[in-house]
PDB file of N, CA and C in Angstrom:
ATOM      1  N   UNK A   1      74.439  52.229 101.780  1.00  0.00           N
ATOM      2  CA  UNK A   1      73.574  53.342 101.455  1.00  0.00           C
ATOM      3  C   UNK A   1      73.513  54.267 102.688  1.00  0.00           C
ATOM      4  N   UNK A   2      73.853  55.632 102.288  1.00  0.00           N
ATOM      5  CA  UNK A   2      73.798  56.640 103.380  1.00  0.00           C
ATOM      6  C   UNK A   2      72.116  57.209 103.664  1.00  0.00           C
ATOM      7  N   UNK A   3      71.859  58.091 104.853  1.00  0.00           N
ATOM      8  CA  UNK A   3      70.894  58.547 105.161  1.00  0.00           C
ATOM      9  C   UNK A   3      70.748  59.555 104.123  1.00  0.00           C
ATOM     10  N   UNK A   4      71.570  60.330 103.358  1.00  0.00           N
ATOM     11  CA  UNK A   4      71.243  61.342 102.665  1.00  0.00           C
ATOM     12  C   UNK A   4      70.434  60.323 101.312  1.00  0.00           C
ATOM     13  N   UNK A   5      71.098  59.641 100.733  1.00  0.00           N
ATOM     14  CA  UNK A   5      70.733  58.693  99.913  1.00  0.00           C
ATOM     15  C   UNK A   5      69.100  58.209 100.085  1.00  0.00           C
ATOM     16  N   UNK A   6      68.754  57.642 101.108  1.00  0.00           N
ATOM     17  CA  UNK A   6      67.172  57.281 101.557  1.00  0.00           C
ATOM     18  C   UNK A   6      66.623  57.884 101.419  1.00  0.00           C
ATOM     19  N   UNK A   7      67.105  59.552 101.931  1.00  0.00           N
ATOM     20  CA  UNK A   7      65.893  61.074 101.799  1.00  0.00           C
ATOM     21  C   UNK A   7      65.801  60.964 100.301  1.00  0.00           C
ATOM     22  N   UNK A   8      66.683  61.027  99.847  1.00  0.00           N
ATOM     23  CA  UNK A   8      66.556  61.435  98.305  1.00  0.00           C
ATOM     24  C   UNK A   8      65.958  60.389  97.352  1.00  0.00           C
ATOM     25  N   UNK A   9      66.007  58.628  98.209  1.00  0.00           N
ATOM     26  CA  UNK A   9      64.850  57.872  97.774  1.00  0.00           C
ATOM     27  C   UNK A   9      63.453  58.757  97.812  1.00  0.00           C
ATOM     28  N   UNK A  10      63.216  58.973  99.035  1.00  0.00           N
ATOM     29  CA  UNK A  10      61.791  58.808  99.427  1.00  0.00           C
ATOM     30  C   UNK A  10      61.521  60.221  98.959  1.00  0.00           C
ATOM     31  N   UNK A  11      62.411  61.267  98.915  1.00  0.00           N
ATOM     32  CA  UNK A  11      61.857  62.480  98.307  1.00  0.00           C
ATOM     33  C   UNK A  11      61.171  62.220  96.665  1.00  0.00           C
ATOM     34  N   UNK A  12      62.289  61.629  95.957  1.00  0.00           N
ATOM     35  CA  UNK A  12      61.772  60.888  94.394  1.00  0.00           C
ATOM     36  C   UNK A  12      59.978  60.476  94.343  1.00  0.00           C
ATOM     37  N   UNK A  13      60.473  59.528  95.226  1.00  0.00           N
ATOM     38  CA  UNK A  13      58.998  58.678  95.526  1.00  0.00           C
ATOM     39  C   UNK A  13      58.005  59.112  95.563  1.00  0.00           C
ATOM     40  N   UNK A  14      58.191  60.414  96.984  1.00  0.00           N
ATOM     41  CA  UNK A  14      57.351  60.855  96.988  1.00  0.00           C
ATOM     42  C   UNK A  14      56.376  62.294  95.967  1.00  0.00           C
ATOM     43  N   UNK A  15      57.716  62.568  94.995  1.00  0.00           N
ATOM     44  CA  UNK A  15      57.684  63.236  93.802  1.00  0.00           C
ATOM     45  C   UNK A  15      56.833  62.725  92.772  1.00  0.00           C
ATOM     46  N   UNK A  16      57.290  61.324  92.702  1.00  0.00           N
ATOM     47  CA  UNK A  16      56.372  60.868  91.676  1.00  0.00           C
ATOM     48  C   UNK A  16      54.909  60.567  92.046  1.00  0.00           C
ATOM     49  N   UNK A  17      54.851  60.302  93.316  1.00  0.00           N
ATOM     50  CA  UNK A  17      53.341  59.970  93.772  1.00  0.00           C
ATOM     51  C   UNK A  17      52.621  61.321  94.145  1.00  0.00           C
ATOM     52  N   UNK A  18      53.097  62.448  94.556  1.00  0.00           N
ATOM     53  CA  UNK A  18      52.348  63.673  94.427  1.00  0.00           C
ATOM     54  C   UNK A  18      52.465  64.287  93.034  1.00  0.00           C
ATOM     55  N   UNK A  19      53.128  63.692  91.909  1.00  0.00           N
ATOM     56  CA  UNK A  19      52.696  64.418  90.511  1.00  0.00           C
ATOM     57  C   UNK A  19      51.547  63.300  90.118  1.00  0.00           C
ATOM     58  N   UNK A  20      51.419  62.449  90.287  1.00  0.00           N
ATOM     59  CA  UNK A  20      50.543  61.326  90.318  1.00  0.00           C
ATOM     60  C   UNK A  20      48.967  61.827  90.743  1.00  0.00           C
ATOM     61  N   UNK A  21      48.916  62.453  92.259  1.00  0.00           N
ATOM     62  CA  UNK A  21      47.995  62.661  92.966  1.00  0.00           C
ATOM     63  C   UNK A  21      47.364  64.124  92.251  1.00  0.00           C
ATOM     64  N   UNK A  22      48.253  65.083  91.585  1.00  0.00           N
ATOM     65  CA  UNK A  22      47.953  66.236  91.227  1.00  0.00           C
ATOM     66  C   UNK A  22      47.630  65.819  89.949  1.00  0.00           C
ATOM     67  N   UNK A  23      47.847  65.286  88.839  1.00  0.00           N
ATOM     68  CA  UNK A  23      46.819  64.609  87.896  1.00  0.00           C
ATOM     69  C   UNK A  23      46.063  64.376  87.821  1.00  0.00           C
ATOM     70  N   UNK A  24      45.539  63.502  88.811  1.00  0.00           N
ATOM     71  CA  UNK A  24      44.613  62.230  89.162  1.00  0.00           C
ATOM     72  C   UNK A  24      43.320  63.477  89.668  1.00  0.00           C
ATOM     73  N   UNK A  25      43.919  64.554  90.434  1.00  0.00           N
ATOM     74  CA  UNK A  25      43.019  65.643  90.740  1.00  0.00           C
ATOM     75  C   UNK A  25      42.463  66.180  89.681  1.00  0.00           C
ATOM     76  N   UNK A  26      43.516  66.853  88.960  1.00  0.00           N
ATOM     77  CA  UNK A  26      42.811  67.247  87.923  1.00  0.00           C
ATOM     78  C   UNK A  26      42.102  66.913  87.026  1.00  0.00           C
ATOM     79  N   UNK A  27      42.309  65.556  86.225  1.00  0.00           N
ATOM     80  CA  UNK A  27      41.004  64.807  85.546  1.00  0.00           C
ATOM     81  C   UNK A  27      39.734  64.551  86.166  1.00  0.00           C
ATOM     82  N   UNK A  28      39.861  64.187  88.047  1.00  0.00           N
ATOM     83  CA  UNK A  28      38.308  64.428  88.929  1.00  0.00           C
ATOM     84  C   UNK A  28      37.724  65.669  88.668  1.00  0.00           C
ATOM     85  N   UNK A  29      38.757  66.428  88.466  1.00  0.00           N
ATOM     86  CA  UNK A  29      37.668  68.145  88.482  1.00  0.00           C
ATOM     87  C   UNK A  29      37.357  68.676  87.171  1.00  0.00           C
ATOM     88  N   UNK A  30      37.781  68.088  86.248  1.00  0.00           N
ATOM     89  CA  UNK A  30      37.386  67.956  84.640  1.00  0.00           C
ATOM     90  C   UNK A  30      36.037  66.771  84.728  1.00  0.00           C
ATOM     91  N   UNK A  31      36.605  65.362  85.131  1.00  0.00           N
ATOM     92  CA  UNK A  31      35.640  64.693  85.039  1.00  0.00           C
ATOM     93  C   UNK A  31      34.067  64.915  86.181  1.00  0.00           C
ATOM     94  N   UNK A  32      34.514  65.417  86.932  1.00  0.00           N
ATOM     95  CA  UNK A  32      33.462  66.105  88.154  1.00  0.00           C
ATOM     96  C   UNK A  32      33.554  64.892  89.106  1.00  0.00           C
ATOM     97  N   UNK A  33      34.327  64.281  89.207  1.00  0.00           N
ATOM     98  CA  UNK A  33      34.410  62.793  89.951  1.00  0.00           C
ATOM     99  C   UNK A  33      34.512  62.884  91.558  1.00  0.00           C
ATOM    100  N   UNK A  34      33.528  63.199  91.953  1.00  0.00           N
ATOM    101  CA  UNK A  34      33.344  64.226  93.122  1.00  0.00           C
ATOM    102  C   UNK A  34      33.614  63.268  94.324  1.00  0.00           C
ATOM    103  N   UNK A  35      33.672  61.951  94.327  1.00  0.00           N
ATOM    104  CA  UNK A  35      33.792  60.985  95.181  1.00  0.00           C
ATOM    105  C   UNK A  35      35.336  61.129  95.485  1.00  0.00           C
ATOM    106  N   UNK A  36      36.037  61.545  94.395  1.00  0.00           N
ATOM    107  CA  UNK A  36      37.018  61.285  94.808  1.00  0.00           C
ATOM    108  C   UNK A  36      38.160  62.792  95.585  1.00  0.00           C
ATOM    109  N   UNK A  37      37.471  64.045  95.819  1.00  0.00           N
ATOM    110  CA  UNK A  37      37.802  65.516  95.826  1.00  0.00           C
ATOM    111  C   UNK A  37      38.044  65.464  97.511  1.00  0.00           C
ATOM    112  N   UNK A  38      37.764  64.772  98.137  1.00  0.00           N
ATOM    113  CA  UNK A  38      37.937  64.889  99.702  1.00  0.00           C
ATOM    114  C   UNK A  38      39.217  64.055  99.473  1.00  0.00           C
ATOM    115  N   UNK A  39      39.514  62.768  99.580  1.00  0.00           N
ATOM    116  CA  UNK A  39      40.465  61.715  99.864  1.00  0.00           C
ATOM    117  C   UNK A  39      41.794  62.596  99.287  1.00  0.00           C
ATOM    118  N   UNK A  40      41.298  63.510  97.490  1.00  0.00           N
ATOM    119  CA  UNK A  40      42.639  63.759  96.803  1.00  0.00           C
ATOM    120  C   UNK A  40      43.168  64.615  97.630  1.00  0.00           C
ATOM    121  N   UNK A  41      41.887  65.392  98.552  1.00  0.00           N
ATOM    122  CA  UNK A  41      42.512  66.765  99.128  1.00  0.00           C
ATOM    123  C   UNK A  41      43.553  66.634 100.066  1.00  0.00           C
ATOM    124  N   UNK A  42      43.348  65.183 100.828  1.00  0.00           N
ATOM    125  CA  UNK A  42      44.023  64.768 102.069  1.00  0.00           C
ATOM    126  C   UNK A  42      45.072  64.653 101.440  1.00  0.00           C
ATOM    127  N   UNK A  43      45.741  63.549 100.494  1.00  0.00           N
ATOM    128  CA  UNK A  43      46.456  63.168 100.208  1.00  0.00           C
ATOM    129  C   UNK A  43      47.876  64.011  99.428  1.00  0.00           C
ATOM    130  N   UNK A  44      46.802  64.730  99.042  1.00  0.00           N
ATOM    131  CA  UNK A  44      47.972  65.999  98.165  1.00  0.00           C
ATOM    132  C   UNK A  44      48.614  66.844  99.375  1.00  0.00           C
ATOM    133  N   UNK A  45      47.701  66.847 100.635  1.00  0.00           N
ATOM    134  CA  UNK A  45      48.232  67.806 101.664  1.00  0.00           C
ATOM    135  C   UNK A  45      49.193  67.165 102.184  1.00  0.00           C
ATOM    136  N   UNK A  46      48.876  65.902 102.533  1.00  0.00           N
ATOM    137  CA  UNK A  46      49.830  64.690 103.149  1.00  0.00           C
ATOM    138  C   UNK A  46      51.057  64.800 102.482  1.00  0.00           C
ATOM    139  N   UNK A  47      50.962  64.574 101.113  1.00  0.00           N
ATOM    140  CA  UNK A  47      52.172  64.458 100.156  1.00  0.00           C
ATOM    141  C   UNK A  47      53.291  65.485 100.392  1.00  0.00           C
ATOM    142  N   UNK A  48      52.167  66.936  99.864  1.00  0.00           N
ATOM    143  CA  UNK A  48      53.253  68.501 100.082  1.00  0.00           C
ATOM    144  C   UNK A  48      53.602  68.023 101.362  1.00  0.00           C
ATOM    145  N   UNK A  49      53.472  68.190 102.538  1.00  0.00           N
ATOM    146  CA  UNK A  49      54.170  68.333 103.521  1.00  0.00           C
ATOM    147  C   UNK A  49      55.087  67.139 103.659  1.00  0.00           C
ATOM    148  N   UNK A  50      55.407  66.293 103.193  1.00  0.00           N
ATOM    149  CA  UNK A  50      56.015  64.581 102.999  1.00  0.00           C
ATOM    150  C   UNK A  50      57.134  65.275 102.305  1.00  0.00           C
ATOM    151  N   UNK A  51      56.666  65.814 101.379  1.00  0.00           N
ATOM    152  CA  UNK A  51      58.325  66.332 100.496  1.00  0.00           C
ATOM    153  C   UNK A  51      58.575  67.670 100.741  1.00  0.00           C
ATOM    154  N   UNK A  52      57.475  69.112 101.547  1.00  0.00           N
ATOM    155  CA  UNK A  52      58.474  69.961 101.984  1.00  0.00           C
ATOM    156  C   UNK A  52      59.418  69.656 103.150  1.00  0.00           C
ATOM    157  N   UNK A  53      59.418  68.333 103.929  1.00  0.00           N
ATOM    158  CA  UNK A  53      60.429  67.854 104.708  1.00  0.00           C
ATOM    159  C   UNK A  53      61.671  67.055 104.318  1.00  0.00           C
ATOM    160  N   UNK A  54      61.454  66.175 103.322  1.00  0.00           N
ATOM    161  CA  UNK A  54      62.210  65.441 102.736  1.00  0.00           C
ATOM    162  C   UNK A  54      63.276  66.431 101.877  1.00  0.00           C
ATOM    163  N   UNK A  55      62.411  67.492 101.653  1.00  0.00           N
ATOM    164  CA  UNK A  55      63.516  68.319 100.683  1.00  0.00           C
ATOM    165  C   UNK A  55      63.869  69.151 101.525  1.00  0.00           C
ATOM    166  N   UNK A  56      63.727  69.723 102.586  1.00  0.00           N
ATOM    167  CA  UNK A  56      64.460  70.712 103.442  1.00  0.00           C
ATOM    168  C   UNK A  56      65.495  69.438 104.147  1.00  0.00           C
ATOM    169  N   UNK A  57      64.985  68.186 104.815  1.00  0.00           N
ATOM    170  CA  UNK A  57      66.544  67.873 105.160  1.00  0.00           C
ATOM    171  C   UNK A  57      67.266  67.199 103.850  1.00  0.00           C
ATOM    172  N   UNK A  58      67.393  67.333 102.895  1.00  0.00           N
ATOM    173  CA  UNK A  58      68.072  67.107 101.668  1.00  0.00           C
ATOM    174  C   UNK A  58      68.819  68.430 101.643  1.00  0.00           C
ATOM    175  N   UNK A  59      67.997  69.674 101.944  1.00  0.00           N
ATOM    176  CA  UNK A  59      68.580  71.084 101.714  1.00  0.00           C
ATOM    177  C   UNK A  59      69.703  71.326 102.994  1.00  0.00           C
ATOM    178  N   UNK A  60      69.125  71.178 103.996  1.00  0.00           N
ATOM    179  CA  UNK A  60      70.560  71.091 104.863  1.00  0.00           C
ATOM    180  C   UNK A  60      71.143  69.698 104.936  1.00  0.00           C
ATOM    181  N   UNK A  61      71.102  69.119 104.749  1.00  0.00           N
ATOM    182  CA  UNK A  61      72.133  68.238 104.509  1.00  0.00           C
ATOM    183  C   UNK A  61      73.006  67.931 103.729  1.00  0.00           C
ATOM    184  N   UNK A  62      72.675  68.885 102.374  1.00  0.00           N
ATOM    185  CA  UNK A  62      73.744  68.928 101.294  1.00  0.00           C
ATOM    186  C   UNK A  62      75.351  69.987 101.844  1.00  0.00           C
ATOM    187  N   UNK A  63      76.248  69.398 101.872  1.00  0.00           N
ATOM    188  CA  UNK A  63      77.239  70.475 102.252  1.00  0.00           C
ATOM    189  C   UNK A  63      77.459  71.694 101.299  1.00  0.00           C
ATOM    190  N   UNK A  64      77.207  71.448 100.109  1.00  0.00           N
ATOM    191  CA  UNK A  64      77.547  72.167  99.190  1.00  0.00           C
ATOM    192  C   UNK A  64      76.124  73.048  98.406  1.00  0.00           C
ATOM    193  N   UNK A  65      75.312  73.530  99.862  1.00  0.00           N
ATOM    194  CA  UNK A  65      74.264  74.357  99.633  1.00  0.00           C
ATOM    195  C   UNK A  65      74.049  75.415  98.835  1.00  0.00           C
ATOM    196  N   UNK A  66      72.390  75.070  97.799  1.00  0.00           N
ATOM    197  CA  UNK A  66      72.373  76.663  96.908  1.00  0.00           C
ATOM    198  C   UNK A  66      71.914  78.202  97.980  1.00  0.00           C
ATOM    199  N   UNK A  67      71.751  78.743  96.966  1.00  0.00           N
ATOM    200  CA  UNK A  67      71.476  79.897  97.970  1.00  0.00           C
ATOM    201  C   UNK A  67      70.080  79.883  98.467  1.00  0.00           C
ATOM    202  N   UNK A  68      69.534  80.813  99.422  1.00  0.00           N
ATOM    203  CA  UNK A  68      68.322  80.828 100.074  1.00  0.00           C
ATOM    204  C   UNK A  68      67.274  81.204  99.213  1.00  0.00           C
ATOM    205  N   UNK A  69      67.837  81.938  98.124  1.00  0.00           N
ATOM    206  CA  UNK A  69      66.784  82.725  96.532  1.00  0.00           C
ATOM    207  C   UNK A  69      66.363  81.645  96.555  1.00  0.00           C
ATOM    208  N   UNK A  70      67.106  80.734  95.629  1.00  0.00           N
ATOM    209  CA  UNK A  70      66.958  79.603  94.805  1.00  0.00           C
ATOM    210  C   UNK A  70      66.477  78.476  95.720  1.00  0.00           C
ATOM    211  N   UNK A  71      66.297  78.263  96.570  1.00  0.00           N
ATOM    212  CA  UNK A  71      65.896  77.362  97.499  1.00  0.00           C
ATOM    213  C   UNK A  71      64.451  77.689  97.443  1.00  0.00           C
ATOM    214  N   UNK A  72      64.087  78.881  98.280  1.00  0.00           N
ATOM    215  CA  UNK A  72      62.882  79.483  98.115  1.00  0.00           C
ATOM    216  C   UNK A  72      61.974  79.748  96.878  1.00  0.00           C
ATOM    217  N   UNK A  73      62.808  79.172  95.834  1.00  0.00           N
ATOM    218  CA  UNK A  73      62.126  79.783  94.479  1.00  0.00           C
ATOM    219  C   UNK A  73      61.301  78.286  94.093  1.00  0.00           C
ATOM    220  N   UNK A  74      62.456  77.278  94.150  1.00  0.00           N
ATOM    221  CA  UNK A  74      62.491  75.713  93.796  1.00  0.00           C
ATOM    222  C   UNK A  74      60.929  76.121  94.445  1.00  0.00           C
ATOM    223  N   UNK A  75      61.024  75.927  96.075  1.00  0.00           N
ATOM    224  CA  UNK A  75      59.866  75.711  96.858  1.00  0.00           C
ATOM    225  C   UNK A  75      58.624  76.418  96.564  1.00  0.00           C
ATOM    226  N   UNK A  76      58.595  77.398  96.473  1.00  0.00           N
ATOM    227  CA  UNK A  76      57.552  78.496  95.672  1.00  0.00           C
ATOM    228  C   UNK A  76      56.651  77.574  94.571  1.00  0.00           C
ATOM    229  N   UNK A  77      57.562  77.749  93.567  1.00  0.00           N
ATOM    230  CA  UNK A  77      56.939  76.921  92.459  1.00  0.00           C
ATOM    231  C   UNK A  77      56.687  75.782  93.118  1.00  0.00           C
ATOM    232  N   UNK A  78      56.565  74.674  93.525  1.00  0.00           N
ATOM    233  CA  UNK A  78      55.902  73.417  94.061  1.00  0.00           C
ATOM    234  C   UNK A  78      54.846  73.927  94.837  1.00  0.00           C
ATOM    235  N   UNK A  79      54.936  74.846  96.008  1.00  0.00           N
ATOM    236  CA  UNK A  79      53.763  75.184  96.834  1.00  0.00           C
ATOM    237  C   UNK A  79      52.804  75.910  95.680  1.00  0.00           C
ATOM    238  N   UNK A  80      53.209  76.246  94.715  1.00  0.00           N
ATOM    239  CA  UNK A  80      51.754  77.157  93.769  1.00  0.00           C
ATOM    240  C   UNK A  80      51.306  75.896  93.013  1.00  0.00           C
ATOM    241  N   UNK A  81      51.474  74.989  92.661  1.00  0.00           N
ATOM    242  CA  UNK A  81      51.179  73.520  91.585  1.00  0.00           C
ATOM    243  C   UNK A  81      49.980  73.387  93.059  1.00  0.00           C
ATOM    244  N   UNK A  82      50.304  72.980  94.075  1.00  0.00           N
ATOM    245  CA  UNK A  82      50.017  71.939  95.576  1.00  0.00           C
ATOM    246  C   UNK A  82      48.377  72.887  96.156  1.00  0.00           C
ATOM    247  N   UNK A  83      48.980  74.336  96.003  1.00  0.00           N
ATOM    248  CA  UNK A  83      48.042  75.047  96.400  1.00  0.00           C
ATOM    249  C   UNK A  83      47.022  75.257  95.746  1.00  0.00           C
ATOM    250  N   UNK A  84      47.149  75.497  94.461  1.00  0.00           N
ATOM    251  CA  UNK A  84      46.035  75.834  93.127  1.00  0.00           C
ATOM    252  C   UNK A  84      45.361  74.280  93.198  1.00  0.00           C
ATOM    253  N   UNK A  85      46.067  72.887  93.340  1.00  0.00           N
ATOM    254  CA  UNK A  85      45.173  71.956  93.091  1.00  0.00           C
ATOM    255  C   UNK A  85      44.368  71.637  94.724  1.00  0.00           C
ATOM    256  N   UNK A  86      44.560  72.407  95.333  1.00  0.00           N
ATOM    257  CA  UNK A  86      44.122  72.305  96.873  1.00  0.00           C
ATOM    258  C   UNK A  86      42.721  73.495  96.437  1.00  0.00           C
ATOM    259  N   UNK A  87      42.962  74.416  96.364  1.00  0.00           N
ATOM    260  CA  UNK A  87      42.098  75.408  96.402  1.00  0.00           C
ATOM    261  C   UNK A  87      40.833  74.919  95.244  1.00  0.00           C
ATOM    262  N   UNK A  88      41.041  74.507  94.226  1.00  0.00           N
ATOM    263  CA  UNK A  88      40.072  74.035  93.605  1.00  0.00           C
ATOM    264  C   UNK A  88      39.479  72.960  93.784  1.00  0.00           C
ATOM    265  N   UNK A  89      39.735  71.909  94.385  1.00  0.00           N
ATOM    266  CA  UNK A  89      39.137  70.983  95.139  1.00  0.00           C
ATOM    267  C   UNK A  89      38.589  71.781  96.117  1.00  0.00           C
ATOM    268  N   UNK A  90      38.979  72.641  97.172  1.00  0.00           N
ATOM    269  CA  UNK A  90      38.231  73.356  98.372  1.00  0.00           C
ATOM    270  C   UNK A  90      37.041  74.068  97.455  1.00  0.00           C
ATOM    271  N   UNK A  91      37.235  74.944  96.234  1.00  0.00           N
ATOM    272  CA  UNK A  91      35.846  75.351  95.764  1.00  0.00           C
ATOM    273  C   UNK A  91      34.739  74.556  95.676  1.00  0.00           C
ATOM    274  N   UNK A  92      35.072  73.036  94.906  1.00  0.00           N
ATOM    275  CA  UNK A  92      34.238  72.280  94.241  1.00  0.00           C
ATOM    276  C   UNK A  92      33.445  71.851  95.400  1.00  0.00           C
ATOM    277  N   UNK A  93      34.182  71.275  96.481  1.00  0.00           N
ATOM    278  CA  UNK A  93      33.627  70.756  98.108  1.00  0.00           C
ATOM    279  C   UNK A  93      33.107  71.901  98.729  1.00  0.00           C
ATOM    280  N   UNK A  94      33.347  73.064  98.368  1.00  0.00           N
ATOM    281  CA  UNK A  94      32.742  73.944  99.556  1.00  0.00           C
ATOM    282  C   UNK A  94      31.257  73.885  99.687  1.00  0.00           C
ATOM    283  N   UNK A  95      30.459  73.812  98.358  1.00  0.00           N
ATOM    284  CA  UNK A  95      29.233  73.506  98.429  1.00  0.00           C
ATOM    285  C   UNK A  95      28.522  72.316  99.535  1.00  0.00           C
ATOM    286  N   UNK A  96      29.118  71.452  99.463  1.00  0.00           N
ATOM    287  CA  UNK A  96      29.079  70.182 100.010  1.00  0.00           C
ATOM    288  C   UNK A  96      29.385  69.963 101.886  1.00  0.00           C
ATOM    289  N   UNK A  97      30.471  71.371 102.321  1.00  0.00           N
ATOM    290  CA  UNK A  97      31.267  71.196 103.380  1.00  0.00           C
ATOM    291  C   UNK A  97      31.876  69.967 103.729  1.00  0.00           C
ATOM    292  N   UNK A  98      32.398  69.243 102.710  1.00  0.00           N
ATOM    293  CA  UNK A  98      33.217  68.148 103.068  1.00  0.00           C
ATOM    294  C   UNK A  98      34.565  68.397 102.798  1.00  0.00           C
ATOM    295  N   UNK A  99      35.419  69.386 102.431  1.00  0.00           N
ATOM    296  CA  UNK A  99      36.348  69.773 102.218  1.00  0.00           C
ATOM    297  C   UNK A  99      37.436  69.494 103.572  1.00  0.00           C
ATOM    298  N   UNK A 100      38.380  68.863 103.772  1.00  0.00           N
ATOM    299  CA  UNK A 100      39.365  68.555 105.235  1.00  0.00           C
ATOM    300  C   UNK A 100      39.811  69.597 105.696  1.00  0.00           C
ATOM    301  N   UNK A 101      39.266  70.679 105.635  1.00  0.00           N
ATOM    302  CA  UNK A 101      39.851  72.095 106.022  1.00  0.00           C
ATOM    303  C   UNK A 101      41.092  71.836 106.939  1.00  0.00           C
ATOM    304  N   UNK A 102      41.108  70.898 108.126  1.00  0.00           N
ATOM    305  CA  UNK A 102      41.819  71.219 109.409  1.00  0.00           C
ATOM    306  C   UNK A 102      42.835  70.058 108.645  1.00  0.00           C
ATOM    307  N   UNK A 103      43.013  69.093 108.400  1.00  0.00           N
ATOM    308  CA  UNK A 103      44.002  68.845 107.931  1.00  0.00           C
ATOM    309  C   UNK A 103      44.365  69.496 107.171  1.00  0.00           C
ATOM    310  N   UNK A 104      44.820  70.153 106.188  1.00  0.00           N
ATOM    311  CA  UNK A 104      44.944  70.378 104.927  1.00  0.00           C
ATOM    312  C   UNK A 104      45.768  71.279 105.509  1.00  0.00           C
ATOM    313  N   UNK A 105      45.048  72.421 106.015  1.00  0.00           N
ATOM    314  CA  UNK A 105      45.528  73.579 107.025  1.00  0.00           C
ATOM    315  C   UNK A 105      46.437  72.962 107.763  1.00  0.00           C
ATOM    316  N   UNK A 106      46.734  72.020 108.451  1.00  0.00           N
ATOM    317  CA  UNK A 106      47.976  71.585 109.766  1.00  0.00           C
ATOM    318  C   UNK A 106      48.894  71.208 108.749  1.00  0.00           C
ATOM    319  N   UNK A 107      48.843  70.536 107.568  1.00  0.00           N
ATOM    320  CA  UNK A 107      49.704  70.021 107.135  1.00  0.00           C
ATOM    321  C   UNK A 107      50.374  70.631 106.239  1.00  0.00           C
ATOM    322  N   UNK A 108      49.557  71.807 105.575  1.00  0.00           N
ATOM    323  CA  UNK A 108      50.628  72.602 104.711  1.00  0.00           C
ATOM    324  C   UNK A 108      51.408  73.872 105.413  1.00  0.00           C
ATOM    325  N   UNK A 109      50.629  73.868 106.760  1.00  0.00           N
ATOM    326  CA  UNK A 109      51.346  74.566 108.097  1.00  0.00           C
ATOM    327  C   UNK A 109      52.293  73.844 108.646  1.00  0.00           C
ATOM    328  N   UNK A 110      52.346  72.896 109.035  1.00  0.00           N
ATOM    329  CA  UNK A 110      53.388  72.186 109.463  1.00  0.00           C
ATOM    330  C   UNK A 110      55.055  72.073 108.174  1.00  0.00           C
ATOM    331  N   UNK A 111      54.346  72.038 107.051  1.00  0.00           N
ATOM    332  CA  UNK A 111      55.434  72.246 105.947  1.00  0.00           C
ATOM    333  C   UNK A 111      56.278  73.570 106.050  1.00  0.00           C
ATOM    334  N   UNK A 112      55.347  74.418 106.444  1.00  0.00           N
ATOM    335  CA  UNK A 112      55.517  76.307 106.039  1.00  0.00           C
ATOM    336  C   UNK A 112      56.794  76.192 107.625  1.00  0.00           C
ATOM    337  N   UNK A 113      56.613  75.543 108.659  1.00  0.00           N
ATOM    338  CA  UNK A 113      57.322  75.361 109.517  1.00  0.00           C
ATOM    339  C   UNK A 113      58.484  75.064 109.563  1.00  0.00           C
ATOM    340  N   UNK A 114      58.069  73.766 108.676  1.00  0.00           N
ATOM    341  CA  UNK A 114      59.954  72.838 108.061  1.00  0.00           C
ATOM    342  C   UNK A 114      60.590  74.298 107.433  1.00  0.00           C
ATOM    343  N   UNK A 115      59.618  74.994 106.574  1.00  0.00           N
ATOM    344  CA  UNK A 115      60.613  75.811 105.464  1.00  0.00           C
ATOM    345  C   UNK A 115      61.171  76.682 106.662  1.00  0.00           C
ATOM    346  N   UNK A 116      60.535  77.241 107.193  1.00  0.00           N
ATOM    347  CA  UNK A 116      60.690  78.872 108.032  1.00  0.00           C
ATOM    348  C   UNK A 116      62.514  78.083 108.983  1.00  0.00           C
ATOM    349  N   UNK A 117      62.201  77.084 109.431  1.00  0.00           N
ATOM    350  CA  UNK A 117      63.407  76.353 110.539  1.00  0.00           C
ATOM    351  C   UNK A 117      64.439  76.750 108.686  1.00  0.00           C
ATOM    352  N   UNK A 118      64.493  75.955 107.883  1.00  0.00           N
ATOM    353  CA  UNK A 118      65.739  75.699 107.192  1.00  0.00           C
ATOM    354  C   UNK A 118      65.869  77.159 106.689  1.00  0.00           C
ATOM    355  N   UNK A 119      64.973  78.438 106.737  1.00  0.00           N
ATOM    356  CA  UNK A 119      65.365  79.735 106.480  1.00  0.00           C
ATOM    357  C   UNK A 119      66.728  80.307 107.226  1.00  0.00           C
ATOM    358  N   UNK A 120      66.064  79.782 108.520  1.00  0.00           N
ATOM    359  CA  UNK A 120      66.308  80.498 109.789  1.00  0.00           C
ATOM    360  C   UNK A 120      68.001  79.695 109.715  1.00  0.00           C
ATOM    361  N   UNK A 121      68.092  78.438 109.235  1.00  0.00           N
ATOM    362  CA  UNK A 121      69.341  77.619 109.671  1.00  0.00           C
ATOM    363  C   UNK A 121      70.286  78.269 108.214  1.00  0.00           C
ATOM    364  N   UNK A 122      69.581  78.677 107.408  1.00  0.00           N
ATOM    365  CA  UNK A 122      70.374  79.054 105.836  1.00  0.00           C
ATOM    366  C   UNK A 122      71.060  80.710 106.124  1.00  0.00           C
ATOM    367  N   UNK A 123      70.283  81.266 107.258  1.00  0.00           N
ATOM    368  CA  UNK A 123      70.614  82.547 107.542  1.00  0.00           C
ATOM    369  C   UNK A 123      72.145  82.738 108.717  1.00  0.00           C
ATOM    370  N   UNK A 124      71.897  81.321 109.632  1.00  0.00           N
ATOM    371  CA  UNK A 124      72.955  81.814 110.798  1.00  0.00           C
ATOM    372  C   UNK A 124      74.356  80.945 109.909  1.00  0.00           C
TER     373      UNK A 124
END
């Protein structure tokens, strides 16, 4: 088993466990299950940034790369699913101020980072 092979384990993995986590959100904020709106917030942030890395070195590491549109588009659509279930958990908590602001923030920053490097490497 190659290294490209493992990413593309753990990217899966981690696919299925952040469509998992973005569910699991959304029935708390239907069900109002408010115990659970901090932990999901971490975890969904944890996740996005888990697979905007896993899928950028999947993206350069494929030799036979799509274009930068379509790269950026794939990614787009995942960051609007990640963000909308982030932001509505941040409404529901804002009352409360228990919302992880500073994680949440480093980690979907730290993602926006991975992307901006594989822009920058899709361009030279």
């Amino acid at each position: 088993m190659n290294i490209e092979q493992v990413i593309l384990m753990l990217h899966i993995g981690g696919a299925v466990s952040v469509g998992l986590l973005v569910i699991f959100s959304f029935v708390s904020l239907i069900k109002r299950l408010v115990i659970f709106y901090k932990p999901l917030a971490l975890c969904v942030a944890f996740g996005a940034c888990f697979q905007m890395l896993t899928g950028l070195l999947l993206a350069v590491n494929d030799q036979n790369s799509e274009s930068i549109v379509s790269f950026c588009t794939k990614l787009g659509i995942y960051l609007f699913f990640v963000l909308l279930v982030e932001a509505l958990l941040f409404r529901q908590l804002m009352s409360t101020r228990l919302f992880p602001i500073r994680s949440v923030v480093s980690s979907l920053a730290l993602g926006l980072i991975f992307i901006f490097i594989t822009i920058f490497h899709y361009e030279i």
